[in-house]
N, C-alpha and C. Protein backbone atom coordinates (compact mmCIF):
# COMPACT_ATOMS: atom_id res chain seq x y z
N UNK A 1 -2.89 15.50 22.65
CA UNK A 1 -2.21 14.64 21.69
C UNK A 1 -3.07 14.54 20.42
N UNK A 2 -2.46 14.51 19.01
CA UNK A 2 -3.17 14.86 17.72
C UNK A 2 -3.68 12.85 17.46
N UNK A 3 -5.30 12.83 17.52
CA UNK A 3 -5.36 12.01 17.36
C UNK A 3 -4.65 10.99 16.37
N UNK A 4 -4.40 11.59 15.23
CA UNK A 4 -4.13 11.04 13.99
C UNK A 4 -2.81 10.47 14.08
N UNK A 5 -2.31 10.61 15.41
CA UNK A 5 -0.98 9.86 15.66
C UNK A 5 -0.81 9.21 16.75
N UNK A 6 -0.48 7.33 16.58
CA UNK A 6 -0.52 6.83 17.47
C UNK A 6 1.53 6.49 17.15
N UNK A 7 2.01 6.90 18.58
CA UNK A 7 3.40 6.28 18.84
C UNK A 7 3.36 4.86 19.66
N UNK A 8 2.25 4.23 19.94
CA UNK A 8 2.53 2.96 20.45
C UNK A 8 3.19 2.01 19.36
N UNK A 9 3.38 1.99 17.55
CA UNK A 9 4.19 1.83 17.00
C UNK A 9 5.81 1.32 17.71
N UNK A 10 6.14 2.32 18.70
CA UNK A 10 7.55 2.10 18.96
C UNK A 10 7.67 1.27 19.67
N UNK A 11 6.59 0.60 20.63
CA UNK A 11 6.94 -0.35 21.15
C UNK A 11 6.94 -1.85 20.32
N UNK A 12 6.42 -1.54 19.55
CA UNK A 12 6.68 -2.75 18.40
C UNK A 12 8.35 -2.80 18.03
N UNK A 13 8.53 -1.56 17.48
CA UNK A 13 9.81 -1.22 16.67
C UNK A 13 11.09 -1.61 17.35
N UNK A 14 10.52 -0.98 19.20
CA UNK A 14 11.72 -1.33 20.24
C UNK A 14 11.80 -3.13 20.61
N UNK A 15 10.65 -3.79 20.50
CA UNK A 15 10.82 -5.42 21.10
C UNK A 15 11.18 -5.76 20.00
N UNK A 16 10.63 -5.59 18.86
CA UNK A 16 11.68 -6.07 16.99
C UNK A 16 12.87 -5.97 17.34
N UNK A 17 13.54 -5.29 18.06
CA UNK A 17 15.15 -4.38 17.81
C UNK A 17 15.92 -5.32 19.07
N UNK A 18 14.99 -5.85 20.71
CA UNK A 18 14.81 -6.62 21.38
C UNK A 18 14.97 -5.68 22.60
N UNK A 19 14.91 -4.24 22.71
CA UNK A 19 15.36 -3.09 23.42
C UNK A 19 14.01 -2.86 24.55
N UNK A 20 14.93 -3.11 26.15
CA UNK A 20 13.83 -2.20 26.94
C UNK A 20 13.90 -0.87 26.64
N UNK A 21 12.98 -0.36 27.35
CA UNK A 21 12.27 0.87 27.46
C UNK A 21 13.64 1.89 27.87
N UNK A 22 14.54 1.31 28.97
CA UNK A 22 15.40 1.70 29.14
C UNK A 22 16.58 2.12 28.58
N UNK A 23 16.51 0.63 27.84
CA UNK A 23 17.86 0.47 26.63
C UNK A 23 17.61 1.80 25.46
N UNK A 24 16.38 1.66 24.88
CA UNK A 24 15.89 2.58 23.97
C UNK A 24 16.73 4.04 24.54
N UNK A 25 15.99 3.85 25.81
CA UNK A 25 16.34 5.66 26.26
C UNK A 25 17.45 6.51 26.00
N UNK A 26 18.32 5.21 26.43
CA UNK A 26 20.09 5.13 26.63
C UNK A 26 20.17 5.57 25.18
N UNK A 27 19.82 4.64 23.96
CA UNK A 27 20.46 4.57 22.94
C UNK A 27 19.90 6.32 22.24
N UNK A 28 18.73 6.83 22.32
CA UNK A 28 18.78 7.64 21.96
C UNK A 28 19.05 9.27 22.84
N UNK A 29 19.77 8.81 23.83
CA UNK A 29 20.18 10.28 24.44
C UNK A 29 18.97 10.32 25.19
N UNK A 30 17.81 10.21 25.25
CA UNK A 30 16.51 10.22 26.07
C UNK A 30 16.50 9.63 27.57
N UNK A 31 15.68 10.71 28.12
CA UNK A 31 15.08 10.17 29.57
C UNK A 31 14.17 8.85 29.11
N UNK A 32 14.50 8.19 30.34
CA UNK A 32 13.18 6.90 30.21
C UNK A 32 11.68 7.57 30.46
N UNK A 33 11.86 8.46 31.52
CA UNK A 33 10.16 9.01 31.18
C UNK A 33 9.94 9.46 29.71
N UNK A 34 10.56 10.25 29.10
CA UNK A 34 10.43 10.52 27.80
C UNK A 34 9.92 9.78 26.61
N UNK A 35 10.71 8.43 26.61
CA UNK A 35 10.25 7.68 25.85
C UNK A 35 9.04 7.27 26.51
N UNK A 36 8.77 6.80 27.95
CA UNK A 36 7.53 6.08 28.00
C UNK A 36 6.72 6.39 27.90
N UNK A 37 6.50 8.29 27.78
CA UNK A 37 5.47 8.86 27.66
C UNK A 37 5.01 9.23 25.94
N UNK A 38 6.08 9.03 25.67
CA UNK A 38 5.93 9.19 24.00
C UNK A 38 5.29 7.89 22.89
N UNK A 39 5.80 6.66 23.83
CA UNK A 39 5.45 5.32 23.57
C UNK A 39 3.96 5.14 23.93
N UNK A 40 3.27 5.99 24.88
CA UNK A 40 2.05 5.08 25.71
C UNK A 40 1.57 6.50 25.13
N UNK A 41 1.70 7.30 24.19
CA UNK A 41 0.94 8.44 23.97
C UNK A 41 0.53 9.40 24.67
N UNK A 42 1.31 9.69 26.10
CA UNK A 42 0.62 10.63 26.94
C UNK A 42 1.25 12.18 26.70
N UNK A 43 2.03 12.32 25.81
CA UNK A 43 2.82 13.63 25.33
C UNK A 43 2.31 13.49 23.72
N UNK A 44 3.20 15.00 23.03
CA UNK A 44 3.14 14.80 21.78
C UNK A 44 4.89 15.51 21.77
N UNK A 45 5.44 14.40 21.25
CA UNK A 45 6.77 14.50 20.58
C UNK A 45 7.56 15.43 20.08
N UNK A 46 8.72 15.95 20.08
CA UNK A 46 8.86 17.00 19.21
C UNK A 46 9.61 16.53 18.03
N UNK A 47 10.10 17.04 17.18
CA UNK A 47 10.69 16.55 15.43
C UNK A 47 12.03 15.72 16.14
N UNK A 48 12.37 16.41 17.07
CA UNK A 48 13.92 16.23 17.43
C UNK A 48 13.89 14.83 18.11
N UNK A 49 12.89 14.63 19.08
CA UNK A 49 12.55 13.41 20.32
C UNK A 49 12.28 12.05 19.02
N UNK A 50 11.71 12.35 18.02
CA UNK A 50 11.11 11.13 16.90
C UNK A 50 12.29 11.20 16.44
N UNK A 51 13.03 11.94 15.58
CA UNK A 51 14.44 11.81 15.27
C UNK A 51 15.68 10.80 15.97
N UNK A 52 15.73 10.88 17.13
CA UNK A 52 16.59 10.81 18.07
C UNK A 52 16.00 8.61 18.27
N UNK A 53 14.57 8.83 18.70
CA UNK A 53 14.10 7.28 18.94
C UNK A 53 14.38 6.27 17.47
N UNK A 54 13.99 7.24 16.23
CA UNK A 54 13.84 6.52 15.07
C UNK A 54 15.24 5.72 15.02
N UNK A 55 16.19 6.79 15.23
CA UNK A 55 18.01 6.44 15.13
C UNK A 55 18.09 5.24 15.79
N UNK A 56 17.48 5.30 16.74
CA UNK A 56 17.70 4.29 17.92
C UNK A 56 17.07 2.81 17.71
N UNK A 57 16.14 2.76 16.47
CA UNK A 57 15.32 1.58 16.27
C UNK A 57 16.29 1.22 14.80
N UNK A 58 16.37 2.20 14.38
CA UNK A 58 17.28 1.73 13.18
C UNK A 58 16.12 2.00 11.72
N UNK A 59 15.41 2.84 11.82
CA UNK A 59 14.65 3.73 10.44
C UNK A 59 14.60 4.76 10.45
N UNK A 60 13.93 5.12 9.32
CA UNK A 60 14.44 7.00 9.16
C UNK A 60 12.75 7.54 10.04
N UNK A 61 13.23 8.84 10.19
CA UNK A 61 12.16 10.01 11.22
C UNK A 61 10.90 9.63 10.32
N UNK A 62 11.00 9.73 8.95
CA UNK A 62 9.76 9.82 8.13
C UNK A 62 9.08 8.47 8.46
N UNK A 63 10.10 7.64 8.24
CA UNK A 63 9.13 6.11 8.61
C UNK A 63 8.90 6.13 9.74
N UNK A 64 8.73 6.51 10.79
CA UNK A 64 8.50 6.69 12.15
C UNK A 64 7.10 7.50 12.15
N UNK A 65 7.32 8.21 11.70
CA UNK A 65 5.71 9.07 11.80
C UNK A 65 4.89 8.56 10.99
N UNK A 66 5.22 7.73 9.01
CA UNK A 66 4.12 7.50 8.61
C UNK A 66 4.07 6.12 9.41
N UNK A 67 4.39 5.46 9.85
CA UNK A 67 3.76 4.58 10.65
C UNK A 67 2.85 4.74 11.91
N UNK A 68 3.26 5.48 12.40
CA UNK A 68 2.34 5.87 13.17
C UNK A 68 1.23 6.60 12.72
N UNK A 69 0.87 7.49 11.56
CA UNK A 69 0.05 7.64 11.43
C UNK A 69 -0.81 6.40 10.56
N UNK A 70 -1.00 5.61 10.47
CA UNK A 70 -1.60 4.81 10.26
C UNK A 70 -1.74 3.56 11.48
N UNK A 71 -3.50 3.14 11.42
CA UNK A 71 -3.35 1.97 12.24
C UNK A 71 -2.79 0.57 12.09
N UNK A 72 -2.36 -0.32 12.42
CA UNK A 72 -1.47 -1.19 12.22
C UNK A 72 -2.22 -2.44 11.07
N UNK A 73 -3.49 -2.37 11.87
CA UNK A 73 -4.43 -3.40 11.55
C UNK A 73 -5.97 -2.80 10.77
N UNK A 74 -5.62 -2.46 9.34
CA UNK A 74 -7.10 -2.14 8.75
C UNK A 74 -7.91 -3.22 8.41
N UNK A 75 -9.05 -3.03 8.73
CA UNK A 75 -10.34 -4.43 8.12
C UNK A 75 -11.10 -3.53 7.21
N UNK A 76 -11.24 -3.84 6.03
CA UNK A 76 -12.49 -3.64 4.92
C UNK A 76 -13.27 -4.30 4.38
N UNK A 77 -14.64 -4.05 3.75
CA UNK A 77 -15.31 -4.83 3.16
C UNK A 77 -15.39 -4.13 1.61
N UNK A 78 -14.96 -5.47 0.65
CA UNK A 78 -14.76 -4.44 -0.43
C UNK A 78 -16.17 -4.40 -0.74
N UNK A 79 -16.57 -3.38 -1.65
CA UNK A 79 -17.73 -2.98 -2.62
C UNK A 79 -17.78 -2.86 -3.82
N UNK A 80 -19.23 -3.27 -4.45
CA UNK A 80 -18.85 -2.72 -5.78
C UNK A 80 -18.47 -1.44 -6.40
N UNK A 81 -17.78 -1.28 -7.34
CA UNK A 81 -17.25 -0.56 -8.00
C UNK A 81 -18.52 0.63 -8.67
N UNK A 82 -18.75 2.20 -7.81
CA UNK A 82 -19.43 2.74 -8.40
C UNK A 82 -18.62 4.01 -9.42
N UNK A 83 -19.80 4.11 -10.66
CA UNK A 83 -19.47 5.08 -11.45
C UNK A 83 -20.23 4.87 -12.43
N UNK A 84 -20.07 5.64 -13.50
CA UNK A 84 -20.69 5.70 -15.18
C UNK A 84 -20.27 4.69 -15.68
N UNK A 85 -21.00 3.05 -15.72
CA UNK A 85 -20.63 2.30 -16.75
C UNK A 85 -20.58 2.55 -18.14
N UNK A 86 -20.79 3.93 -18.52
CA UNK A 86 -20.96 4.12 -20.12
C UNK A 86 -19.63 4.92 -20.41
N UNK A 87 -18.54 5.27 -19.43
CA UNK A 87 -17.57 5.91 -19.30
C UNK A 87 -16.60 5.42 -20.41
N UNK A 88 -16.01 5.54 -21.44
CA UNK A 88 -14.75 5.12 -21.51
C UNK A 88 -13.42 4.63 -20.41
N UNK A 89 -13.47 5.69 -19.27
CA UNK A 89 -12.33 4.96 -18.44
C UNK A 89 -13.01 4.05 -17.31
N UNK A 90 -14.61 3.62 -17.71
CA UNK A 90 -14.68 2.82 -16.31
C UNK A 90 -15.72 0.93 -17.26
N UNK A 91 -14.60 0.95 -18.20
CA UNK A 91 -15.40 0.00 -18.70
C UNK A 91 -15.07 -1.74 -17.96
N UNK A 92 -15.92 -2.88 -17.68
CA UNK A 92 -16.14 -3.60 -16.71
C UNK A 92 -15.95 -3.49 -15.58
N UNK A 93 -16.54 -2.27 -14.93
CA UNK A 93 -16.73 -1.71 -13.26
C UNK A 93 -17.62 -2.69 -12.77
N UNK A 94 -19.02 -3.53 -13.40
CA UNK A 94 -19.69 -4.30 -12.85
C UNK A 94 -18.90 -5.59 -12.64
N UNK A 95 -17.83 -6.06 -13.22
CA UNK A 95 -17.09 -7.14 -12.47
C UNK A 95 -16.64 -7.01 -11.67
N UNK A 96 -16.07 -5.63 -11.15
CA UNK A 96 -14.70 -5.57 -9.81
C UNK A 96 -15.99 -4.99 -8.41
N UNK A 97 -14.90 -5.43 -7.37
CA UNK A 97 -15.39 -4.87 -6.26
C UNK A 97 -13.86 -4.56 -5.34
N UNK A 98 -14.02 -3.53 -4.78
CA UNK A 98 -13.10 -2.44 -4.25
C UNK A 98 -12.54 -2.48 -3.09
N UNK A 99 -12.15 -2.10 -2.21
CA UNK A 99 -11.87 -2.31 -0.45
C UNK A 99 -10.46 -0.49 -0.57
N UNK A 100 -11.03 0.16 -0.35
CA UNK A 100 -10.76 1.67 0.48
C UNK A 100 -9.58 1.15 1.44
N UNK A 101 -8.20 2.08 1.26
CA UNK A 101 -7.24 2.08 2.49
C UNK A 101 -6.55 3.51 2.57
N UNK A 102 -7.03 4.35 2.91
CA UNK A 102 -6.67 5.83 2.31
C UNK A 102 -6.52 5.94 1.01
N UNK A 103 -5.58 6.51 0.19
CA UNK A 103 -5.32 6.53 -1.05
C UNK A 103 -4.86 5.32 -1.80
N UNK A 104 -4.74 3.91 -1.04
CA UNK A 104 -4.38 2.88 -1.60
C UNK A 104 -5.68 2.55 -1.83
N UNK A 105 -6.04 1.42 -2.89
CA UNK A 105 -7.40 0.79 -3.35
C UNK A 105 -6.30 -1.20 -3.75
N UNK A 106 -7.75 -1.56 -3.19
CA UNK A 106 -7.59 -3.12 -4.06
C UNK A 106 -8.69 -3.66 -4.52
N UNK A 107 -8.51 -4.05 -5.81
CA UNK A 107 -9.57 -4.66 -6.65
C UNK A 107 -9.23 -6.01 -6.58
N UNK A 108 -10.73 -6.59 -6.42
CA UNK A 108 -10.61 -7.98 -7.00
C UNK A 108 -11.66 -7.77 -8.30
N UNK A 109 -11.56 -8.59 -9.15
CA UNK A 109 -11.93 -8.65 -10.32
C UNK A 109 -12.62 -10.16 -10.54
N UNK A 110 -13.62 -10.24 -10.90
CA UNK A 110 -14.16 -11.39 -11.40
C UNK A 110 -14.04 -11.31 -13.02
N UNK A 111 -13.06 -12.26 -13.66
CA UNK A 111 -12.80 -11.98 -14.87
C UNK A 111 -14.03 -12.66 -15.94
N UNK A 112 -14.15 -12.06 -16.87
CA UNK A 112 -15.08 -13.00 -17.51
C UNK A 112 -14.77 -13.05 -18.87
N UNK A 113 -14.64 -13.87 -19.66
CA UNK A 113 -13.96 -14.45 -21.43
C UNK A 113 -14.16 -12.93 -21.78
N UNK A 114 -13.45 -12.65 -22.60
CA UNK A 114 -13.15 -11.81 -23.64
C UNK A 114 -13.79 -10.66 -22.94
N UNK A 115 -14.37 -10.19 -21.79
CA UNK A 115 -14.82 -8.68 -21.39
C UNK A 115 -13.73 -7.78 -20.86
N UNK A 116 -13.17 -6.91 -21.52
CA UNK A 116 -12.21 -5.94 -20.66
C UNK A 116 -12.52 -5.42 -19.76
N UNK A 117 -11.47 -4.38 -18.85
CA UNK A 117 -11.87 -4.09 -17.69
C UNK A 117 -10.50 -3.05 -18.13
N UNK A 118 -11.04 -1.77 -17.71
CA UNK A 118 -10.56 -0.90 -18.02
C UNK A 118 -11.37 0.63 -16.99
N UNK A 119 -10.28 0.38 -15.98
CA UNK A 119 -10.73 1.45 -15.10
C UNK A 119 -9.89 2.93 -14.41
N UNK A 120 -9.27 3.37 -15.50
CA UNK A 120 -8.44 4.54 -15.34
C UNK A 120 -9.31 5.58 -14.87
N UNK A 121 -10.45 5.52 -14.72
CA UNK A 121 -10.87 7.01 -14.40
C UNK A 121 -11.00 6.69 -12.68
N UNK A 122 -10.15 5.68 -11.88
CA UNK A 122 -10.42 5.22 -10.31
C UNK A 122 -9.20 5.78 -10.23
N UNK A 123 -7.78 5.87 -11.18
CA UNK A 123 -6.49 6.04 -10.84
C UNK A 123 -5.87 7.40 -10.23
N UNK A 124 -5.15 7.46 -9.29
CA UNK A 124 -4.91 8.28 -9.21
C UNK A 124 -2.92 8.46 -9.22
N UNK A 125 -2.40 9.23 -8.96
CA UNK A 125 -0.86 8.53 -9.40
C UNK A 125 -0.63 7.26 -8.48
N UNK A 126 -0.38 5.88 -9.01
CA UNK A 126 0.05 5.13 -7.67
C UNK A 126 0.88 4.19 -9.34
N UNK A 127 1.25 2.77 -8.42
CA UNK A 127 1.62 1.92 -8.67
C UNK A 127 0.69 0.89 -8.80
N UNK A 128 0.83 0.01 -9.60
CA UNK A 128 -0.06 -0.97 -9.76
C UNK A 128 0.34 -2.34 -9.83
N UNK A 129 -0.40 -3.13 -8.69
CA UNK A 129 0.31 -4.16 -8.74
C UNK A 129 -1.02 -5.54 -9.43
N UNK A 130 -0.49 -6.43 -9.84
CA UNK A 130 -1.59 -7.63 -10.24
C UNK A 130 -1.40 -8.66 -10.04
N UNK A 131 -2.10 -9.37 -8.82
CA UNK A 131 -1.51 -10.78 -9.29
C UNK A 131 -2.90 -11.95 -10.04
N UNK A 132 -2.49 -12.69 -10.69
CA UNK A 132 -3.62 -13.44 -11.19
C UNK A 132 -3.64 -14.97 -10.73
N UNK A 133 -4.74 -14.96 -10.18
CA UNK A 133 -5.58 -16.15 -9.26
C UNK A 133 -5.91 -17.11 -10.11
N UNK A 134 -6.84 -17.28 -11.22
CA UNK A 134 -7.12 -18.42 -11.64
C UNK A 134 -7.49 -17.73 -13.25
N UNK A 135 -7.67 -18.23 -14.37
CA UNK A 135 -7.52 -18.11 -15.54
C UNK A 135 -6.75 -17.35 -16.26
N UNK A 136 -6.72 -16.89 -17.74
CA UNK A 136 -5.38 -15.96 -17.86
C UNK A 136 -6.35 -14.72 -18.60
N UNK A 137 -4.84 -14.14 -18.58
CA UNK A 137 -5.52 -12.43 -18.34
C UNK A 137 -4.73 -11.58 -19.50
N UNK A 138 -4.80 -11.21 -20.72
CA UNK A 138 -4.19 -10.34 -21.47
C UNK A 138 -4.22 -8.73 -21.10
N UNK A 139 -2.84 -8.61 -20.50
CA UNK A 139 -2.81 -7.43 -19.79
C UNK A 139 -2.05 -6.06 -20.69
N UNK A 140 -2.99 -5.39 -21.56
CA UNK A 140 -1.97 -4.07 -22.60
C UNK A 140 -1.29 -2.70 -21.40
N UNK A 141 -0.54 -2.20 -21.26
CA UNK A 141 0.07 -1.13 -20.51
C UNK A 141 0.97 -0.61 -21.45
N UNK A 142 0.35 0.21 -21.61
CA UNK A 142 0.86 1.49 -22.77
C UNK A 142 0.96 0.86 -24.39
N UNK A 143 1.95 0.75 -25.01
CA UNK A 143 2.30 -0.23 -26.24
C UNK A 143 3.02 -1.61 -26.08
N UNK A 144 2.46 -2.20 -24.79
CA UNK A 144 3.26 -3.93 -24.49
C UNK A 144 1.83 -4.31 -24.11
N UNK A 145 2.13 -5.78 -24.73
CA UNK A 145 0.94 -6.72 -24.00
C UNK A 145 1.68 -7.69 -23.21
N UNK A 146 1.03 -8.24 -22.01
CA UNK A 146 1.15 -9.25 -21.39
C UNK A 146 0.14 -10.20 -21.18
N UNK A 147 0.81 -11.15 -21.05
CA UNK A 147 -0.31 -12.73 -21.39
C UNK A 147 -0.21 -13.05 -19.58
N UNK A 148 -0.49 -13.48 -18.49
CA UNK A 148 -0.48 -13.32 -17.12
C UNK A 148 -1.37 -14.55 -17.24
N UNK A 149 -0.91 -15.84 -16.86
CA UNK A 149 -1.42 -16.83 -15.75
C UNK A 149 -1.22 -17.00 -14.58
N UNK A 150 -1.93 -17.93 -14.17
CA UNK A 150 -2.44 -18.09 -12.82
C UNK A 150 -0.78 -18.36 -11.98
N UNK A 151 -0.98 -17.36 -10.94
CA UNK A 151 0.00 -17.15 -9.90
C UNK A 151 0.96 -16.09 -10.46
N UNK A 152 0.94 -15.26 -11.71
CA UNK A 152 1.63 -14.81 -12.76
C UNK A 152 1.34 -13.06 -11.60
N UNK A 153 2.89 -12.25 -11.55
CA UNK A 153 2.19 -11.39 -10.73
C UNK A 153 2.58 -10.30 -11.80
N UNK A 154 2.84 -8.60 -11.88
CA UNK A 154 3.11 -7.38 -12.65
C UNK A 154 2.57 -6.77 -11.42
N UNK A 155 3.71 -5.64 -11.68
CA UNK A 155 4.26 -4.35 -11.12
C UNK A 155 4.24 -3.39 -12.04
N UNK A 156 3.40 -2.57 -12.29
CA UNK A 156 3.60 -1.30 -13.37
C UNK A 156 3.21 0.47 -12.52
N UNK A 157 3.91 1.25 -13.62
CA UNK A 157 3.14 2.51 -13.09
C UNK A 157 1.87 2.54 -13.59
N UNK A 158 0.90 3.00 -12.68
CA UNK A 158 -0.89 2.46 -12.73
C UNK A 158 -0.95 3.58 -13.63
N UNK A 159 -0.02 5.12 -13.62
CA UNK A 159 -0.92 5.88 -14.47
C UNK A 159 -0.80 5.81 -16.12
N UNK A 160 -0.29 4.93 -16.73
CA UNK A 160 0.13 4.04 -17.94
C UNK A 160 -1.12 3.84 -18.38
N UNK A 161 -1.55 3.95 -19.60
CA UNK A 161 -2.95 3.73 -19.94
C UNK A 161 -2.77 2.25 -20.09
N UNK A 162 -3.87 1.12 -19.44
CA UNK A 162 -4.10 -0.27 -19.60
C UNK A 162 -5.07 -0.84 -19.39
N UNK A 163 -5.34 -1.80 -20.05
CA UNK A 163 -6.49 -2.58 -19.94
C UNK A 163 -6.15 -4.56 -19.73
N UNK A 164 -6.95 -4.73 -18.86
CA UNK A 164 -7.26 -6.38 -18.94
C UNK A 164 -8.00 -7.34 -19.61
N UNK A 165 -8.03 -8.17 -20.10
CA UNK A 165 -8.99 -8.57 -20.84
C UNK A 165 -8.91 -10.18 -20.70
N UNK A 166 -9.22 -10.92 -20.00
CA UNK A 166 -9.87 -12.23 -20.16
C UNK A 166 -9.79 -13.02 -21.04
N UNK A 167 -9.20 -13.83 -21.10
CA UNK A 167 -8.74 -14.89 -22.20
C UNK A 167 -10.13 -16.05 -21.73
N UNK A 168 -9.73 -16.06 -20.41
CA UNK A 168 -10.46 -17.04 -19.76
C UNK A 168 -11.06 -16.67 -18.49
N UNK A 169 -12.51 -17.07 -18.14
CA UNK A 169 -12.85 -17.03 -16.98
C UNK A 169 -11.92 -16.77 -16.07
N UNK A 170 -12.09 -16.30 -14.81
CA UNK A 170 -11.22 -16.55 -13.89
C UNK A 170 -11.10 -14.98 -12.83
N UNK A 171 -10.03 -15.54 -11.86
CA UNK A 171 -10.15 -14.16 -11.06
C UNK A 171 -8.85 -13.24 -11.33
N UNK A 172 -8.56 -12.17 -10.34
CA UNK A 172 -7.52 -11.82 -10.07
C UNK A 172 -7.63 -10.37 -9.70
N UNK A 173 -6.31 -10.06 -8.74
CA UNK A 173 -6.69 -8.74 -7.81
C UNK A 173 -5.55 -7.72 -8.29
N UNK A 174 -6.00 -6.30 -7.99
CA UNK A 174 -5.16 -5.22 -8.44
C UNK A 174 -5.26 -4.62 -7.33
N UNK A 175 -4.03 -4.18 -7.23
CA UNK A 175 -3.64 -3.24 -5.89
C UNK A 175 -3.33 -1.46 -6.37
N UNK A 176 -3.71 -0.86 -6.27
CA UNK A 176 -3.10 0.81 -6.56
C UNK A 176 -2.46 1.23 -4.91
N UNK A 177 -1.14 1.46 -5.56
CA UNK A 177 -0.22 1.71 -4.17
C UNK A 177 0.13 2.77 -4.58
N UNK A 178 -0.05 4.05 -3.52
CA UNK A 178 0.97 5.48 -3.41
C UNK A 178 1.87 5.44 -4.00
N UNK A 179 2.59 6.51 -4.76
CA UNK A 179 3.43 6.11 -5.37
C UNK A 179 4.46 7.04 -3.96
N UNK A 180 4.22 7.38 -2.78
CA UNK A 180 4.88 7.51 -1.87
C UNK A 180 5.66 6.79 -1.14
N UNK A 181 5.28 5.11 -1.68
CA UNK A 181 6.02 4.24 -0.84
C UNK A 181 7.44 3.76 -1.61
N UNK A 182 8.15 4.49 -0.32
CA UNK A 182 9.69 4.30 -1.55
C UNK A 182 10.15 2.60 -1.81
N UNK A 183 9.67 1.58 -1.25
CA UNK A 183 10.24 0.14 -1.56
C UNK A 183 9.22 0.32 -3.23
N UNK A 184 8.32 0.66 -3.36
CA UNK A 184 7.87 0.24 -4.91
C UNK A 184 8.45 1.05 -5.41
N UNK A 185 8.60 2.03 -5.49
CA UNK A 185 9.71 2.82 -6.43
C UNK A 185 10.60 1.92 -6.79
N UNK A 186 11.75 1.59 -5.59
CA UNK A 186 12.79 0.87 -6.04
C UNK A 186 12.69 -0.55 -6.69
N UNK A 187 11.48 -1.15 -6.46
CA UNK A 187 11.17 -2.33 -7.25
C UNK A 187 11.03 -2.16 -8.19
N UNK A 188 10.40 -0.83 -9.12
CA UNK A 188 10.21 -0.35 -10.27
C UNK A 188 11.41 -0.41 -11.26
N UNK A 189 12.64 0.61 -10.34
CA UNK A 189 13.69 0.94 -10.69
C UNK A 189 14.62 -0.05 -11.17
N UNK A 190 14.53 -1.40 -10.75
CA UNK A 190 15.30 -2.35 -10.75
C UNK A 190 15.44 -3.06 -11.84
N UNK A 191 16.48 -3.77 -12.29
CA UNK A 191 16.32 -3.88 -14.16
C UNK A 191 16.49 -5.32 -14.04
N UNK A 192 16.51 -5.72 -15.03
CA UNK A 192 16.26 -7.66 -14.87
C UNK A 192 15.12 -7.74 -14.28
N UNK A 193 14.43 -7.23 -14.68
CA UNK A 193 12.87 -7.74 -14.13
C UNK A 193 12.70 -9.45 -15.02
């Protein structure tokens, strides 16, 4: 079995749905050994067997596998932010500190009066999300500024050239999300923001 894939996922997916092991089986055309061996990881699946269970939980094949390939429960400790502080794209790196989730990143930021923070050279294509914790935050993304107080959140595409800048002391965290995850797409997409 390929480590990098855990299907115990489905037993989450199947008690969410409120389905025994059995019920599952039924619903997707499957033997009950089948599923239980696919559930407790003692096989490796074929396209058709994940197809067939996904139907049966009610998400698509793709969300079935990237969930499983990921563990349910990540713990990090963020760090500071290394690189060339003399960089143009990594200017106030000594305020933020980082926390690693594969290709996702989250910054928290210790804001400080009037110092920008401008770290495009960390980006890679994702989404960017901000919410702001305590003081306010003049946020430029591309040719718009935004003024962002406390509890104040933004959703942008991260690869948008932008910078933060501190009105006031204070905190606030940035998320860079895949731009693989189709719910931010469609939050993007959505008008009446």
């Amino acid at each position: 079995m390929n480590s990098d894939y855990d299907f115990g996922i489905i037993k989450a997916l199947r008690k969410r749905a409120g389905l025994t092991l059995q019920q599952l089986a039924s619903l997707a055309s499957l033997t009950y050994p089948t599923v239980e061996m696919v559930e407790t990881n003692k096989t490796t699946p074929s396209l058709k067997t994940l197809d067939a269970i996904a139907g049966a939980v009610g998400i698509s094949t793709s969300n079935l596998i990237s969930l499983a390939e990921r563990r349910l429960v990540q713990r990090r400790k963020a760090v500071p932010v290394s690189g060339d502080p003399t960089s143009k794209g990594l200017e106030g790196i000594e305020l933020c500190r980082v926390a690693f989730y594969d290709k996702a990143k989250m910054f928290h930021v210790r804001a400080v009066k009037g110092q920008p923070v401008h770290v495009m050279d960390l980006h890679e294509d994702c989404h960017e999300f901000c919410y702001v914790l305590s003081g306010v935050v003049d946020l430029k993304v591309a040719d718009a500024a935004y003024l962002l107080e406390p509890h104040d959140t933004i959703l942008f595409d991260g690869m948008l050239d932008h910078t933060y800048t501190a009105i006031d002391d204070g905190e606030y965290l940035t998320v860079h999300i895949p731009k693989n995850v189709r719910l931010l797409e469609t939050l993007l997409q959505e008008r009446g923001q």
